[in-house]
Protein backbone atom coordinates (compact mmCIF):
# COMPACT_ATOMS: atom_id res chain seq x y z
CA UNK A 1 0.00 0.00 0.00
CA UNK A 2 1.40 3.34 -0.99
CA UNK A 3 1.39 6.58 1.06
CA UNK A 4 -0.01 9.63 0.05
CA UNK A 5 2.02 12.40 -1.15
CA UNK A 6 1.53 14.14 2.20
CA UNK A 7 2.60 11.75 4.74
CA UNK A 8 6.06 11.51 2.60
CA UNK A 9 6.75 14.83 2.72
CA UNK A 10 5.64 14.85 6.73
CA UNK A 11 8.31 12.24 6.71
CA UNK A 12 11.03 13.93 5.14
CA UNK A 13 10.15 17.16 6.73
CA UNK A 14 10.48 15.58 10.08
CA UNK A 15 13.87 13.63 9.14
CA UNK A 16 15.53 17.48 8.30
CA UNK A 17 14.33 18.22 11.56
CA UNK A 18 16.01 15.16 12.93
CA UNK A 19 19.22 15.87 11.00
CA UNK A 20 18.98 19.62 12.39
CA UNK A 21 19.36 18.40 16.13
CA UNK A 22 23.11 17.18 15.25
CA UNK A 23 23.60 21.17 15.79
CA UNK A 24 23.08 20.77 19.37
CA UNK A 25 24.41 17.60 20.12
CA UNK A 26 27.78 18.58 18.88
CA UNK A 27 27.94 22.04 20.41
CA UNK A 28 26.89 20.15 23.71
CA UNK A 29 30.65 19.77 24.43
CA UNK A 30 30.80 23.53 25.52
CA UNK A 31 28.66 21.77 28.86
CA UNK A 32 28.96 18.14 29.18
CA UNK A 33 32.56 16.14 29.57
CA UNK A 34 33.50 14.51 26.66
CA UNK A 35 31.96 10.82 27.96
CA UNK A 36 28.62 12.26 27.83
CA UNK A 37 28.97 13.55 24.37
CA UNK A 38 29.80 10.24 23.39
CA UNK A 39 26.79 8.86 24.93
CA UNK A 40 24.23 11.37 23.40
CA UNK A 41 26.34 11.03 19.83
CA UNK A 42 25.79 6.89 20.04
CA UNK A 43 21.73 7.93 20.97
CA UNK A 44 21.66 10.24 17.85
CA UNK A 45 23.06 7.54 15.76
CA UNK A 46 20.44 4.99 17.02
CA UNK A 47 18.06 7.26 16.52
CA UNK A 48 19.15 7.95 13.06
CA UNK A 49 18.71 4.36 12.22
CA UNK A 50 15.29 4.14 13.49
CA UNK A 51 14.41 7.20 11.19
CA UNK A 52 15.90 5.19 8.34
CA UNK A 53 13.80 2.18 9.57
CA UNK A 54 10.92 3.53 9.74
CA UNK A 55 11.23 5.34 6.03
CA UNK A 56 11.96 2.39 4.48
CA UNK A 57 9.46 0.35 6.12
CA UNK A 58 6.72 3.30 4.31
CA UNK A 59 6.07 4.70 7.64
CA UNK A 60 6.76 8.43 7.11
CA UNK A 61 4.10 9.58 9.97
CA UNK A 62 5.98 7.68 12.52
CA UNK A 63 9.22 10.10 11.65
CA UNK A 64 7.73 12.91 13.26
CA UNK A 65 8.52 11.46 16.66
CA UNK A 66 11.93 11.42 16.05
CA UNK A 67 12.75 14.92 16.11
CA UNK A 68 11.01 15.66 18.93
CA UNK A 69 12.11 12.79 21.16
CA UNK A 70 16.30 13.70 19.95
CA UNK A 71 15.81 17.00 21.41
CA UNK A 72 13.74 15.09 24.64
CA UNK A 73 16.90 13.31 25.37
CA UNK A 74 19.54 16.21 24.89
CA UNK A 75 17.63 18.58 26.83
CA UNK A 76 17.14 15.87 29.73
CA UNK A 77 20.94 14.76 29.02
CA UNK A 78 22.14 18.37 29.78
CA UNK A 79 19.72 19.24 32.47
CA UNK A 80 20.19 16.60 34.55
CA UNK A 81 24.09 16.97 34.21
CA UNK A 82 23.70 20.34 35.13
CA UNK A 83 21.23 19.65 38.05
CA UNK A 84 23.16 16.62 39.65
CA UNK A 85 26.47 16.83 38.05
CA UNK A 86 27.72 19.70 38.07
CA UNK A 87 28.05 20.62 34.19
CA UNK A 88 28.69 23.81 33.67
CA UNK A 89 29.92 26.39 30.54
């Protein structure tokens, strides 16, 4: 079954978005120790591959999480390492 024009470019909209967040995972090592930045970088990729996934499995719609929940995780990442760990720029 094929998608209609509109979910695909929901989909692809949402995966620039993704790609976008890569901004602020980088620049995060102006906070966080360099361990962390690994950490969040290996999440990003992860969540990279389930953006692939999910395009190529002709579920566009399902991209739009993506985004949202990558910049979920870095804001939580840094917050918390602020809060209990002392992070600081």
């Amino acid at each position: 079954m094929t998608r209609p024009w509109w979910q695909w470019l929901l989909g692809w909209l949402a995966f620039a978005a993704f790609l976008a967040t890569l901004v602020f995972y980088v620049s995060s090592g102006l906070v966080a120790p360099a361990w962390a930045i690994g950490v969040l970088l290996l999440v990003w990729l992860v969540l990279l591959v389930a953006a692939i996934t999910m395009m190529r499995r002709r579920k566009p719609l399902w991209v739009l999480v993506i985004p949202v929940l990558a910049f979920l995780i870095w804001w939580a990442a840094l917050t918390a390492g602020e809060k209990w760990l002392g992070w600081t720029a």
